[in-house]
Protein backbone atom coordinates (compact mmCIF):
# COMPACT_ATOMS: atom_id res chain seq x y z
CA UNK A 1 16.76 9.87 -22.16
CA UNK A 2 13.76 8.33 -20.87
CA UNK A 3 10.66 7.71 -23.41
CA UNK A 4 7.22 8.56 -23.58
CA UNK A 5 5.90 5.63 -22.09
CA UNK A 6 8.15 5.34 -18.93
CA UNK A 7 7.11 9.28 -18.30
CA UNK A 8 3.63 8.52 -18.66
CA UNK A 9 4.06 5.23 -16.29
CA UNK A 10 6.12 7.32 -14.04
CA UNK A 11 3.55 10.09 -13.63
CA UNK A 12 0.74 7.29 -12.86
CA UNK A 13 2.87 5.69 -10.27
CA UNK A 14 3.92 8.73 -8.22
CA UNK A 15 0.27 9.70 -8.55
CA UNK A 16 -1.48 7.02 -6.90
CA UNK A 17 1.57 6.73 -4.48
CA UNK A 18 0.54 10.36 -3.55
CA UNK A 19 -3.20 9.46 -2.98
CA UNK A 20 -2.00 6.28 -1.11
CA UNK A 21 0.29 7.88 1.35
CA UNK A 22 -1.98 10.85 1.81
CA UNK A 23 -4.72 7.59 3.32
CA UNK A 24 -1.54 7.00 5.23
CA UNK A 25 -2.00 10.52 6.46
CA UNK A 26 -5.82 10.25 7.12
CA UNK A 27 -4.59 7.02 9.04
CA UNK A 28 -2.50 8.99 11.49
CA UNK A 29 -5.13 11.39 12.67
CA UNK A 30 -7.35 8.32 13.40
CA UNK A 31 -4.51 6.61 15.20
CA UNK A 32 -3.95 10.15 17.39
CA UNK A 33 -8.25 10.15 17.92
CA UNK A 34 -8.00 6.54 18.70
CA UNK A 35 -5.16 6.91 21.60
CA UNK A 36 -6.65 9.89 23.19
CA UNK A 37 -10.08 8.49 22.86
CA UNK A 38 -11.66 11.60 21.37
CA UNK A 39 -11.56 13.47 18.06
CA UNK A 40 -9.32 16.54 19.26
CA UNK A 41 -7.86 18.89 16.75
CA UNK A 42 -6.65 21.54 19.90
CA UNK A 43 -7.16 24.39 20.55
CA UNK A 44 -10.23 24.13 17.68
CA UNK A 45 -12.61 21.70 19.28
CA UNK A 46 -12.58 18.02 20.97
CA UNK A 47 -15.36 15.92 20.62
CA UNK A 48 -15.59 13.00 22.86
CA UNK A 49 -16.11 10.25 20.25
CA UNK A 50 -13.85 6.80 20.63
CA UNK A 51 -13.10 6.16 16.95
CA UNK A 52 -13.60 2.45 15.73
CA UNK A 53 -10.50 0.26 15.80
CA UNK A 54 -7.61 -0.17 17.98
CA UNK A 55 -5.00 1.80 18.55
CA UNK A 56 -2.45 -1.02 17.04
CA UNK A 57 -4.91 -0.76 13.45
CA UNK A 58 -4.49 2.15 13.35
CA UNK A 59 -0.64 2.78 13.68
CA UNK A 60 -0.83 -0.36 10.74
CA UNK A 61 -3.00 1.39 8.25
CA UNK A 62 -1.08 4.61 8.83
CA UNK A 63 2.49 3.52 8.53
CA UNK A 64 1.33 0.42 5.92
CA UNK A 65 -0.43 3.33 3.81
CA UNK A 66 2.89 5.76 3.63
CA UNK A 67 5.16 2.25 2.99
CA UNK A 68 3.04 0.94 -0.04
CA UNK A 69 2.90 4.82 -1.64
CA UNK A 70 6.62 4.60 -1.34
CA UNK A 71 6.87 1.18 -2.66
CA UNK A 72 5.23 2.78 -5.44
CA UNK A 73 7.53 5.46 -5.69
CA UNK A 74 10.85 3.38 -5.55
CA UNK A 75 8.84 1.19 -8.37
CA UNK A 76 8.23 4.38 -10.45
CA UNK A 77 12.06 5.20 -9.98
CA UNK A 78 13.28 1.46 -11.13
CA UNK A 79 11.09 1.85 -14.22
CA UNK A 80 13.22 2.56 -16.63
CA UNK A 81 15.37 -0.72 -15.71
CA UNK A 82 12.58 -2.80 -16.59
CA UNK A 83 12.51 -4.43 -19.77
CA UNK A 84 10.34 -2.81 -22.40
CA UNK A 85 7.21 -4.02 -23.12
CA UNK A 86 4.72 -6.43 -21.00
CA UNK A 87 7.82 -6.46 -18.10
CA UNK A 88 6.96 -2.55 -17.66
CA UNK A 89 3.31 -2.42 -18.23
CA UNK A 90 3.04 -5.01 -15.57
CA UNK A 91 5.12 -3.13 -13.40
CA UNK A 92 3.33 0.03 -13.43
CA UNK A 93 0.25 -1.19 -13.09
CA UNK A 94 1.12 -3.92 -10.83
CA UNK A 95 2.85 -1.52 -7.89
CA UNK A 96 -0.01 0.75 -8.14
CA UNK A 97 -2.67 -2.49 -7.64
CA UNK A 98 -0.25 -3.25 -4.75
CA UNK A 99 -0.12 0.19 -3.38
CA UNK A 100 -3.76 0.24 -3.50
CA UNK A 101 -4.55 -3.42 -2.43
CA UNK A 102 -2.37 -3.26 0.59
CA UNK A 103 -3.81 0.15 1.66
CA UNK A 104 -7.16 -1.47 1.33
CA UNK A 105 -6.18 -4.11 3.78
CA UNK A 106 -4.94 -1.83 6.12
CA UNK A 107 -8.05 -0.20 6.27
CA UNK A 108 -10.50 -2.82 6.00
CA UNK A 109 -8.24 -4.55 8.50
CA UNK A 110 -8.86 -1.78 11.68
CA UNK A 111 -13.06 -3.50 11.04
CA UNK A 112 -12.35 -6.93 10.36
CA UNK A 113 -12.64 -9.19 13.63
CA UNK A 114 -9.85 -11.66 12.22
CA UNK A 115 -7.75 -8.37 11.39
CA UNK A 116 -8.15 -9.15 7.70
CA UNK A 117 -6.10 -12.15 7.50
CA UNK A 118 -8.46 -14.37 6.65
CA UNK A 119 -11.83 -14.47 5.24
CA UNK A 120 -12.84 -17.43 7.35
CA UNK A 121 -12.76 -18.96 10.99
CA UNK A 122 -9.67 -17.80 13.01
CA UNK A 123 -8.96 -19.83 16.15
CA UNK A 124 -8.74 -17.04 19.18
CA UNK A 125 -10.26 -14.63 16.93
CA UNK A 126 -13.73 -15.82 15.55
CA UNK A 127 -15.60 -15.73 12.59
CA UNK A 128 -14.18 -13.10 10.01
CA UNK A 129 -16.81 -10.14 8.61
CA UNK A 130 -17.36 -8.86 5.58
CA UNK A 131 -14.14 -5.99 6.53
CA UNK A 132 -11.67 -8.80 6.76
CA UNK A 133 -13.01 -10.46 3.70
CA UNK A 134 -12.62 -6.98 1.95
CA UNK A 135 -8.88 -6.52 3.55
CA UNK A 136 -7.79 -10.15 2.65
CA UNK A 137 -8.57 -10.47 -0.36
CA UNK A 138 -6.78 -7.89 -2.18
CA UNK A 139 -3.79 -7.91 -0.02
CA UNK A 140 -3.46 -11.58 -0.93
CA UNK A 141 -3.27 -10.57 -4.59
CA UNK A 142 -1.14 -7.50 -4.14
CA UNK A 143 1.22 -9.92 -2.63
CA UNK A 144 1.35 -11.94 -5.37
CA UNK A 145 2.10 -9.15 -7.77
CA UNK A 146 4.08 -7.50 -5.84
CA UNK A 147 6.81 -10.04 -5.58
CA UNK A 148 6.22 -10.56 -9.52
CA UNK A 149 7.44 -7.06 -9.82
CA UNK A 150 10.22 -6.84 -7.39
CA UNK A 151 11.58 -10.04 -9.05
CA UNK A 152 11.11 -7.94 -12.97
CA UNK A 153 12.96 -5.19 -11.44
CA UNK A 154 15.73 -7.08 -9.72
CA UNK A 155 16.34 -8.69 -12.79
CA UNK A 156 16.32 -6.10 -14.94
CA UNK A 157 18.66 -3.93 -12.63
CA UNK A 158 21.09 -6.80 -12.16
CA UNK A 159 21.33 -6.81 -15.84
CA UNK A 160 22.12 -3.85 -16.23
CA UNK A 161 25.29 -4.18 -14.13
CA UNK A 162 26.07 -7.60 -15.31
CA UNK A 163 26.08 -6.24 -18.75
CA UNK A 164 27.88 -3.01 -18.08
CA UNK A 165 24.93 -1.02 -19.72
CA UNK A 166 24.70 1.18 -16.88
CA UNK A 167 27.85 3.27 -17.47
């Protein structure tokens, strides 16, 4: 039986996960405006209007958008083999930061002249903007956390078999 807490984490995971792979959606229309180089919804209207961004950002910040919400998701499902406590809190919170930090990147990124992997001078690329600044810097954190959590729940999951407490 799962407790209160893990429901309540659960339900704020696959929440956000829904927002953030729904921006994955929004991500896909861009990327079909941005390789037929007009805003067509057919047979409704077409406007010729090249979006901003390349057609590569664009397939990034769609498919990274759907792969973070379901990062969240599989985090959300591992919950309950976390230990109780700080372990879970961190968890929860810290896949949804990651969910939302990486989608931020992806987005920012399509701006960014250094395609938001750095915040500073990129040989062959130039000087970054303010877009790569705002994609690198919280997909350099979400990183961070993000292996923080996958290492909490591979732990506690290996336990779990190692101790026979998952029969």
């Amino acid at each position: 039986m799962l407790d209160a807490d893990i429901k309540r984490y659960q339900a704020l995971m696959l929440g956000n996960a829904a927002l953030v792979i729904m921006v994955g959606f929004v991500g896909g229309f861009m990327l079909t405006f941005a390789v037929l180089g007009r805003i067509e919804l057919w047979p409704l209207f077409s406007i010729d209007y090249q979006v901003p961004g390349s057609v590569h950002a664009w397939r990034a910040a769609h498919v990274g958008a759907i792969t973070n919400g379901l990062l969240c998701v599989m985090g959300a499902v591992a919950l309950p083999f976390v230990a109780v406590g700080r372990a879970r809190l961190f968890v929860a919170y810290g896949l949804i930061f990651t969910a939302w930090g990486n989608c931020m990147f992806y987005v920012f990124s399509v701006f960014g002249n250094t395609r938001g992997l750095s915040g500073g001078y990129v040989e062959g690329m130039g000087q970054s903007n303010m877009y790569d600044v705002f994609a690198y810097v919280p997909a350099i954190l979400a990183a961070t956390v993000a292996i923080i959590c996958m290492v909490l729940i591979a732990l506690g999951a290996l336990k779990t078999v190692l101790t026979g407490n998952g029969r």
